[in-house]
PDB file of N, CA and C in Angstrom:
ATOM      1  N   UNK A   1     -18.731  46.436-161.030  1.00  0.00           N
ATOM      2  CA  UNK A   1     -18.326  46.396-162.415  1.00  0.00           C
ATOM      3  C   UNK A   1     -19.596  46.350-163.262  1.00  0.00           C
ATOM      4  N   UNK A   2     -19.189  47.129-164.354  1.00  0.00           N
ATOM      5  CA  UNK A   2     -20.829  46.966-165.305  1.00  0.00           C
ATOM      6  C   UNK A   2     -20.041  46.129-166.383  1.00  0.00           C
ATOM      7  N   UNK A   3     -21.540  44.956-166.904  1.00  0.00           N
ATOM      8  CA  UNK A   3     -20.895  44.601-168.292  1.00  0.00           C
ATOM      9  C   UNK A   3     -21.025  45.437-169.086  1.00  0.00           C
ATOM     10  N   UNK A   4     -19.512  45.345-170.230  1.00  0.00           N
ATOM     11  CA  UNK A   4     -19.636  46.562-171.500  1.00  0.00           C
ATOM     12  C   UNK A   4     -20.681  46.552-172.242  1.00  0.00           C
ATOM     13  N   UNK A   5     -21.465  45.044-172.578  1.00  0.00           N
ATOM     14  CA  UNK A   5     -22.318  44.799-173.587  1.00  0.00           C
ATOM     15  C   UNK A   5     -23.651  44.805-173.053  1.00  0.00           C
ATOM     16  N   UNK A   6     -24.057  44.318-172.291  1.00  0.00           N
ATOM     17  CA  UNK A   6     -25.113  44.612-171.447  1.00  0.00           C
ATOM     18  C   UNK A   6     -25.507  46.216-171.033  1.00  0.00           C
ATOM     19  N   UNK A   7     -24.542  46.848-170.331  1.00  0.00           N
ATOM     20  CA  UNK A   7     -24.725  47.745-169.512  1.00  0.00           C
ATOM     21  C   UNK A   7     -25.223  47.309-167.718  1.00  0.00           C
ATOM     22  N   UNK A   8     -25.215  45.723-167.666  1.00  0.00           N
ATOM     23  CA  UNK A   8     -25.907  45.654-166.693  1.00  0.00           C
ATOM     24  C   UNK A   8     -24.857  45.965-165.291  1.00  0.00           C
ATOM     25  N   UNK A   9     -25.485  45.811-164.034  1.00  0.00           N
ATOM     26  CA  UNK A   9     -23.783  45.588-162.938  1.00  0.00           C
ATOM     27  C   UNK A   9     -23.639  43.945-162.789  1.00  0.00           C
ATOM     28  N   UNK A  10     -22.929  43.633-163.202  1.00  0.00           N
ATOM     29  CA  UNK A  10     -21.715  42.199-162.452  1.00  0.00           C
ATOM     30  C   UNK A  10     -22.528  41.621-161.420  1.00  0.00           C
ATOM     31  N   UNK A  11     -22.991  41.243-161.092  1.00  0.00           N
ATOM     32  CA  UNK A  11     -23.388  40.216-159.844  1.00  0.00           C
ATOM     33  C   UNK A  11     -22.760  38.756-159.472  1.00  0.00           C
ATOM     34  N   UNK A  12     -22.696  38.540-158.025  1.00  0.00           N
ATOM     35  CA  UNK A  12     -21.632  37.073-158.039  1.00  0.00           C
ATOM     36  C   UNK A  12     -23.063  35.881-157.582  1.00  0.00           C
ATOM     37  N   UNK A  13     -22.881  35.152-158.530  1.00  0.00           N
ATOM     38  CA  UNK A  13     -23.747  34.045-157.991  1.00  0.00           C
ATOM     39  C   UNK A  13     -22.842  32.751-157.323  1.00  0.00           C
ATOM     40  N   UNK A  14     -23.674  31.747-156.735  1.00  0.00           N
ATOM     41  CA  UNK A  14     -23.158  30.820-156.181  1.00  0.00           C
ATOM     42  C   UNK A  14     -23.938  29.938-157.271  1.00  0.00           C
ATOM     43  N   UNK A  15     -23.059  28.452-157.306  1.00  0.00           N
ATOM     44  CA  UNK A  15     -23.521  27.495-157.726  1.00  0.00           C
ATOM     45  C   UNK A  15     -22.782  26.238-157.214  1.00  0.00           C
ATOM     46  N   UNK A  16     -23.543  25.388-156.755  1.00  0.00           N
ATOM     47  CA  UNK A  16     -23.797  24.434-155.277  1.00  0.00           C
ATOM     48  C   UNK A  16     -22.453  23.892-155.624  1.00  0.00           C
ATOM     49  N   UNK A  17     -22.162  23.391-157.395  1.00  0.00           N
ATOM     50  CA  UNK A  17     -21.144  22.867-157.289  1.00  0.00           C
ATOM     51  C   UNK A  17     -19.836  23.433-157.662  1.00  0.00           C
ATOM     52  N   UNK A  18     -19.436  24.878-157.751  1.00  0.00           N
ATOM     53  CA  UNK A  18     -18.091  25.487-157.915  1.00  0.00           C
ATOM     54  C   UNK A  18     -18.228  26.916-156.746  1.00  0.00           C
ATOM     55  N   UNK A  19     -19.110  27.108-156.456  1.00  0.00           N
ATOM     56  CA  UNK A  19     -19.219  28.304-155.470  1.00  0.00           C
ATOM     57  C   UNK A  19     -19.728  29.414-155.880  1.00  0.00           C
ATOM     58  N   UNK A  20     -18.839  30.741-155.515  1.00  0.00           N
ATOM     59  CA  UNK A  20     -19.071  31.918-155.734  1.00  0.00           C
ATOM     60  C   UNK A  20     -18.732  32.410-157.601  1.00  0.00           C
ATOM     61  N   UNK A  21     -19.434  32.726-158.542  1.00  0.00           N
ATOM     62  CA  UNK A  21     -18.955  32.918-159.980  1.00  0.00           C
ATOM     63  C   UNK A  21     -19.928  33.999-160.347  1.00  0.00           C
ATOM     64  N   UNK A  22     -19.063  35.304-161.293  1.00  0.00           N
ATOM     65  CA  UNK A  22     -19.972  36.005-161.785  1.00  0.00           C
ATOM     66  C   UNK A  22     -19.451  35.599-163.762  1.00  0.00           C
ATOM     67  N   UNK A  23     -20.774  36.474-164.046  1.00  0.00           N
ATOM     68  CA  UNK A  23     -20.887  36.001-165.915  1.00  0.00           C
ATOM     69  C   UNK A  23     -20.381  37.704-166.183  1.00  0.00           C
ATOM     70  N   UNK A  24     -19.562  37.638-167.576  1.00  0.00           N
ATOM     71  CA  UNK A  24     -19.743  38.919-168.122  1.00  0.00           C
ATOM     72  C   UNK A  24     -19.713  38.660-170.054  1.00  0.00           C
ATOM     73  N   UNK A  25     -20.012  39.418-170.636  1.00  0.00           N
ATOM     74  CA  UNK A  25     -20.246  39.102-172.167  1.00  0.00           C
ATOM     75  C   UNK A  25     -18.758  39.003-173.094  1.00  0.00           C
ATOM     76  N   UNK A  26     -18.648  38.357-173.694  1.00  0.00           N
ATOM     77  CA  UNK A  26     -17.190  38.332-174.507  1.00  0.00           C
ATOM     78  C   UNK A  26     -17.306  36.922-174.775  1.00  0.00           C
ATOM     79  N   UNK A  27     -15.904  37.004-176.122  1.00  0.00           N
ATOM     80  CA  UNK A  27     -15.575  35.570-176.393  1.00  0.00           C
ATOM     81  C   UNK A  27     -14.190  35.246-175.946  1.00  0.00           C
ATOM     82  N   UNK A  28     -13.437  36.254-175.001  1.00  0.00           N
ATOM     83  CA  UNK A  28     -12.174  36.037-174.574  1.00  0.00           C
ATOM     84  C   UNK A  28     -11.641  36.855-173.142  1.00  0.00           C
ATOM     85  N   UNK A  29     -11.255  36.266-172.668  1.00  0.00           N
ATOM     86  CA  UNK A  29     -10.694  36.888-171.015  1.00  0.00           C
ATOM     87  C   UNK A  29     -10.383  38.378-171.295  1.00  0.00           C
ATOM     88  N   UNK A  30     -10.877  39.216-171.248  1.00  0.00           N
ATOM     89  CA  UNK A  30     -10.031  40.759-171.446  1.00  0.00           C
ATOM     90  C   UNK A  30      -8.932  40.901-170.736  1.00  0.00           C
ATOM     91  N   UNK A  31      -7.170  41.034-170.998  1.00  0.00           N
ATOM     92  CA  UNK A  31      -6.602  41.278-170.154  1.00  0.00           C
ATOM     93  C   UNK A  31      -6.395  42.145-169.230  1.00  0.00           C
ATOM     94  N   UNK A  32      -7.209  43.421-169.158  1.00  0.00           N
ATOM     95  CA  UNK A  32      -6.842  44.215-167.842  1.00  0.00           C
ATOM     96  C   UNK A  32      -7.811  43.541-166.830  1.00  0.00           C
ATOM     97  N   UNK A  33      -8.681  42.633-167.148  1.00  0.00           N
ATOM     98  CA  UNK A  33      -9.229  42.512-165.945  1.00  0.00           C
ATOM     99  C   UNK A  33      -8.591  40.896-165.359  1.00  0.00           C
ATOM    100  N   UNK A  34      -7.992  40.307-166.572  1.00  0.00           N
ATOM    101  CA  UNK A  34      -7.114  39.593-165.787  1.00  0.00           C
ATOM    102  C   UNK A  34      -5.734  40.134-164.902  1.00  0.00           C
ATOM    103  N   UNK A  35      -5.613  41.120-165.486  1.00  0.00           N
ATOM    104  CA  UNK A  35      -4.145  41.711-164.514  1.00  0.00           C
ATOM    105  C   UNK A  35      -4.948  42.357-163.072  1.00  0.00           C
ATOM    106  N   UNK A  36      -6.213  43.031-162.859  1.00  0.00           N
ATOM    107  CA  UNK A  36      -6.720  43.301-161.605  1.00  0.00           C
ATOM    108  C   UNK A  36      -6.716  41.949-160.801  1.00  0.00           C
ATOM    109  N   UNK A  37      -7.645  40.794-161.331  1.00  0.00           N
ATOM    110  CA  UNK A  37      -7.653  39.738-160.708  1.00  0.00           C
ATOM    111  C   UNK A  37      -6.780  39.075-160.130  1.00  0.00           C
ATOM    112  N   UNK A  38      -5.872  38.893-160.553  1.00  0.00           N
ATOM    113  CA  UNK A  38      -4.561  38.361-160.688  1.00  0.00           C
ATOM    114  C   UNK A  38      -3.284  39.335-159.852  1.00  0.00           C
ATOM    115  N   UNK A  39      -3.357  40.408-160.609  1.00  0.00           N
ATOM    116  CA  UNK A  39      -2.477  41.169-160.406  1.00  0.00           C
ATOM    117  C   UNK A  39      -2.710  42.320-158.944  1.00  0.00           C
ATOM    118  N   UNK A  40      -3.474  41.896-158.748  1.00  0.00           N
ATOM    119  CA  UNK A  40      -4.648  43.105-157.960  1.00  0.00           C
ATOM    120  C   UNK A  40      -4.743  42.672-156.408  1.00  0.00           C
ATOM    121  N   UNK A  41      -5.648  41.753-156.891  1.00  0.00           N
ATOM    122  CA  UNK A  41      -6.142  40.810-155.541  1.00  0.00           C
ATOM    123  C   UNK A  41      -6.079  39.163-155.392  1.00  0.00           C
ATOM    124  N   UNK A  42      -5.039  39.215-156.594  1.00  0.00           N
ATOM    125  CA  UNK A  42      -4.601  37.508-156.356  1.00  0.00           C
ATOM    126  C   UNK A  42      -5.933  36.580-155.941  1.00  0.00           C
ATOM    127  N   UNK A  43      -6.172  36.587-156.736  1.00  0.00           N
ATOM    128  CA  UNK A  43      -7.557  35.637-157.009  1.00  0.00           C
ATOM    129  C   UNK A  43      -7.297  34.446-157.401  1.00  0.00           C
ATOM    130  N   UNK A  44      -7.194  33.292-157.299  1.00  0.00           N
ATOM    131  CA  UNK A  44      -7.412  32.066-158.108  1.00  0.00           C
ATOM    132  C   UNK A  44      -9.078  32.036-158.451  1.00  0.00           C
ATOM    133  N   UNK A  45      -9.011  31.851-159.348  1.00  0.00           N
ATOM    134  CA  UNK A  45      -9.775  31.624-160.366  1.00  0.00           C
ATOM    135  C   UNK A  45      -9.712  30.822-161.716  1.00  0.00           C
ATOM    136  N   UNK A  46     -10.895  30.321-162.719  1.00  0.00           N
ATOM    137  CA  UNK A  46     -10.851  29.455-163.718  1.00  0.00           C
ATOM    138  C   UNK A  46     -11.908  30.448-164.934  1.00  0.00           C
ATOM    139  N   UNK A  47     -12.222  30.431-165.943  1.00  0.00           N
ATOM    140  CA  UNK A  47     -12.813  30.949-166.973  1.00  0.00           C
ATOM    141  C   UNK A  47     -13.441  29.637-167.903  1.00  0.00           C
ATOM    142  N   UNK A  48     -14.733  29.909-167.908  1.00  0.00           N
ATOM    143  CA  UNK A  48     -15.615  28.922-168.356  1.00  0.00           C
ATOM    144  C   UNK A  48     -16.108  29.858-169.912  1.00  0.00           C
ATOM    145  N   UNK A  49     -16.431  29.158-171.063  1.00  0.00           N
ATOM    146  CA  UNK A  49     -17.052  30.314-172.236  1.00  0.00           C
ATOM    147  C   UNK A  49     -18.499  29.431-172.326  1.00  0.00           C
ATOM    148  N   UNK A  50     -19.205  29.921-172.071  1.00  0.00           N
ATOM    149  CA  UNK A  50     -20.914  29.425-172.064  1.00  0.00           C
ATOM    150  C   UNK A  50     -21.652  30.117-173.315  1.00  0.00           C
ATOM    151  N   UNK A  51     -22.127  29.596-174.368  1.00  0.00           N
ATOM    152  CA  UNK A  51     -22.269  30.303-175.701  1.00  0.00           C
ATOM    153  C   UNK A  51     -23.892  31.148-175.403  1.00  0.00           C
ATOM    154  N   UNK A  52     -24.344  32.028-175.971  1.00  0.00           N
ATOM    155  CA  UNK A  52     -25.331  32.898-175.474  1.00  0.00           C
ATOM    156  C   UNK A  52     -26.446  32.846-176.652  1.00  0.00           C
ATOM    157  N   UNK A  53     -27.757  33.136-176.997  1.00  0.00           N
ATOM    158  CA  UNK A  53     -28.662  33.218-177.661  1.00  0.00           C
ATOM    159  C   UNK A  53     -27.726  34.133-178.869  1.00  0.00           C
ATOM    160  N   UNK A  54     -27.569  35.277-178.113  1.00  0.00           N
ATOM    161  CA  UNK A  54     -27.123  36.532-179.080  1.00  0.00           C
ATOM    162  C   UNK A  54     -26.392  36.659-180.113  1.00  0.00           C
ATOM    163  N   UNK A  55     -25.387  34.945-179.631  1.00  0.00           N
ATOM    164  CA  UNK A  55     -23.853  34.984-180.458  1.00  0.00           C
ATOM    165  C   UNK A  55     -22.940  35.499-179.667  1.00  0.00           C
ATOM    166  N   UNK A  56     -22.731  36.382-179.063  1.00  0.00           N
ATOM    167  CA  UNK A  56     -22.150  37.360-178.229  1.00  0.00           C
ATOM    168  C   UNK A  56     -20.849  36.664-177.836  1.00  0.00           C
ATOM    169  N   UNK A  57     -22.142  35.666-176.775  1.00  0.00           N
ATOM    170  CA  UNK A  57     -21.229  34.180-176.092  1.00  0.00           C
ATOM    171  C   UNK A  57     -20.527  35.008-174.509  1.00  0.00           C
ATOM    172  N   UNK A  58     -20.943  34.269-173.659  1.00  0.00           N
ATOM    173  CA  UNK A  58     -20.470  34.761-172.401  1.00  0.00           C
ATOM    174  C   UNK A  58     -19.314  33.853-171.366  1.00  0.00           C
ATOM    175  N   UNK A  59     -18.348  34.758-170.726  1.00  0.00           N
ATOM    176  CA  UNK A  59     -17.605  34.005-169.519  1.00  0.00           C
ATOM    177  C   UNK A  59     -17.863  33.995-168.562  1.00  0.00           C
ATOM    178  N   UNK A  60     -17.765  33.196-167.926  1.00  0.00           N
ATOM    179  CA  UNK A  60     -17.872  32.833-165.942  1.00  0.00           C
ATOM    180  C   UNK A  60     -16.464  32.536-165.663  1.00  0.00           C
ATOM    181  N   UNK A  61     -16.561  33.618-164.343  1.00  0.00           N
ATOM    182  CA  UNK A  61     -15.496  33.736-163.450  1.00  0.00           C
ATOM    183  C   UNK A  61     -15.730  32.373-162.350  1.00  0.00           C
ATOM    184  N   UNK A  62     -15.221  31.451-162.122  1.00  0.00           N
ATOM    185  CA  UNK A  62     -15.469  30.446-160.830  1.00  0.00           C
ATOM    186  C   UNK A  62     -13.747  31.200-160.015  1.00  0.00           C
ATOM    187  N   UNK A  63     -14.871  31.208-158.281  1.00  0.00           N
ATOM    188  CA  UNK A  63     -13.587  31.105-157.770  1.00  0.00           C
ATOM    189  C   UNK A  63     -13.523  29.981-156.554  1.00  0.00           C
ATOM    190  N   UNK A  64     -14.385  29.218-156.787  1.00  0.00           N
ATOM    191  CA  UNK A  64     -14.132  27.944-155.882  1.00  0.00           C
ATOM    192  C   UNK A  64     -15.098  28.276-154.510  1.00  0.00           C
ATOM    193  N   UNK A  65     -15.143  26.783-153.717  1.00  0.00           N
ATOM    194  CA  UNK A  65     -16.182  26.903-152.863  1.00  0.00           C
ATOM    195  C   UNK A  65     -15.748  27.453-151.851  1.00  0.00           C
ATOM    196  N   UNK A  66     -14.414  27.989-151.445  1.00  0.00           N
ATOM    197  CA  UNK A  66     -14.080  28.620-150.118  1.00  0.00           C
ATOM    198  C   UNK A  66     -14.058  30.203-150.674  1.00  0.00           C
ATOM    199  N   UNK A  67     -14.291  30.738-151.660  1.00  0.00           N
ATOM    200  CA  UNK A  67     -14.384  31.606-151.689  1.00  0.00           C
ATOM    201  C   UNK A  67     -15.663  32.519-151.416  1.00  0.00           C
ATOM    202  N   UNK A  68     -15.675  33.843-150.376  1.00  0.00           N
ATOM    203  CA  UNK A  68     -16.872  34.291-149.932  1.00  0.00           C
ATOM    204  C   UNK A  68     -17.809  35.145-150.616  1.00  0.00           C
ATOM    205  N   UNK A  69     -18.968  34.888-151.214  1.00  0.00           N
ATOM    206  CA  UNK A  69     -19.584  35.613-152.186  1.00  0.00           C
ATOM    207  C   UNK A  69     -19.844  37.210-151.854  1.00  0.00           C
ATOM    208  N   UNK A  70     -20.043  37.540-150.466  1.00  0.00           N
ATOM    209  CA  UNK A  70     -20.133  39.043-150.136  1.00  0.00           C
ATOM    210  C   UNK A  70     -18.392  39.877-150.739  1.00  0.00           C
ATOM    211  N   UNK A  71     -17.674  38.923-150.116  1.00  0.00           N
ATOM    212  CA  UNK A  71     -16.494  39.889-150.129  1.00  0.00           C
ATOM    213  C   UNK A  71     -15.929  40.016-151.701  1.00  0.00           C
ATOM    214  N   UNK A  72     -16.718  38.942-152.455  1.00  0.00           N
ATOM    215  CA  UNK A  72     -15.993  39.036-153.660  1.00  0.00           C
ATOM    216  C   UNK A  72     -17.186  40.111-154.437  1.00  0.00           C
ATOM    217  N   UNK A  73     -18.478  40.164-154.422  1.00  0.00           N
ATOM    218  CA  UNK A  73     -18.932  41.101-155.008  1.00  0.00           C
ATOM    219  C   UNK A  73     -18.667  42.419-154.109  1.00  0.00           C
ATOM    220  N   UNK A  74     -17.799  42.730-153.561  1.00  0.00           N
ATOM    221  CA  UNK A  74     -17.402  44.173-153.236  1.00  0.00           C
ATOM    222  C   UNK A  74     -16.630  44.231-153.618  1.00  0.00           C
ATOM    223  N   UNK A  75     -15.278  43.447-154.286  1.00  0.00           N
ATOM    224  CA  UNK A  75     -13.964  43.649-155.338  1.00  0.00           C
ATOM    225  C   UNK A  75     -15.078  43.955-156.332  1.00  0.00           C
ATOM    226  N   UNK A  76     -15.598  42.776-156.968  1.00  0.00           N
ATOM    227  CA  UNK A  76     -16.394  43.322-158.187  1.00  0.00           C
ATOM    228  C   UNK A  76     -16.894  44.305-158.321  1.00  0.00           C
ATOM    229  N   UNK A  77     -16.963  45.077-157.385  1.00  0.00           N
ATOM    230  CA  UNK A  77     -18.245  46.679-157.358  1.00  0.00           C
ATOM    231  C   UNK A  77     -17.202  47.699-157.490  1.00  0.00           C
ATOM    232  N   UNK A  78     -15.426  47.095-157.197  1.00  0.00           N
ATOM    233  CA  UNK A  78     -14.748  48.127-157.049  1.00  0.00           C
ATOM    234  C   UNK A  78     -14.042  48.129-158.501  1.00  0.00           C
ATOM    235  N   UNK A  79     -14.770  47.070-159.090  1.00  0.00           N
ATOM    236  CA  UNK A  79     -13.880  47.508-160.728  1.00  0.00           C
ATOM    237  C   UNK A  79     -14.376  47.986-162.201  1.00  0.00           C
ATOM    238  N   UNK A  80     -13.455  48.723-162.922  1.00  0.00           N
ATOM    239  CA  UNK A  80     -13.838  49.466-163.860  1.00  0.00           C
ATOM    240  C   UNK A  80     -13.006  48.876-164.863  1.00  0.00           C
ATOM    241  N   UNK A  81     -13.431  49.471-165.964  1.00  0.00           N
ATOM    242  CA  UNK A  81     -12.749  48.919-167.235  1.00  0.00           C
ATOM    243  C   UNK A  81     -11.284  49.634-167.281  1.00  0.00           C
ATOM    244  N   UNK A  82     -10.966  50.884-166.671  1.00  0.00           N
ATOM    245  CA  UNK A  82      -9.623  51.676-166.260  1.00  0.00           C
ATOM    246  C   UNK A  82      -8.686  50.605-165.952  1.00  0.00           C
ATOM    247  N   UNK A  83      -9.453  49.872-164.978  1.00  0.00           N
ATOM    248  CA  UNK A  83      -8.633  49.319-163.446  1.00  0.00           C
ATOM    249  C   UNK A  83      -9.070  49.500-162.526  1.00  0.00           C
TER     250      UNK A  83
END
């Protein structure tokens, strides 16, 4: 997945205390990519809004510590703003 505002690609980081989470730019969940997540590949997941230098203001995806960071950045690589 690329961010829209960035242009950059999506990457999933870990963090020691929620796990596997990637960031993308916005001030609100976009719903088609909640209906992939959700609707797609049944993800549990949570949405964090972390405010940004830019204003912009960015979200994090957490999907918890049993979730596997390889397999989830290959969903992420498989999504587009389409679907």
């Amino acid at each position: 997945m690329i961010d829209r505002v960035s242009g950059e690609r999506v990457v999933v980081l870990i963090s020691e205390e929620y796990g596997p989470y990637f960031r993308i730019s916005g001030q609100s969940e976009p719903e088609w990519l909640k209906a992939i997540l959700e609707g797609k590949y049944y993800l549990p997941y949570w949405v964090s809004k972390v405010p940004s230098l830019d204003g912009e203001g960015m979200l994090e995806y957490f999907f918890g510590c049993a979730a596997d960071q390889q397999k989830l950045q290959a969903i992420v690589d498989k999504i587009n703003f389409e679907g």
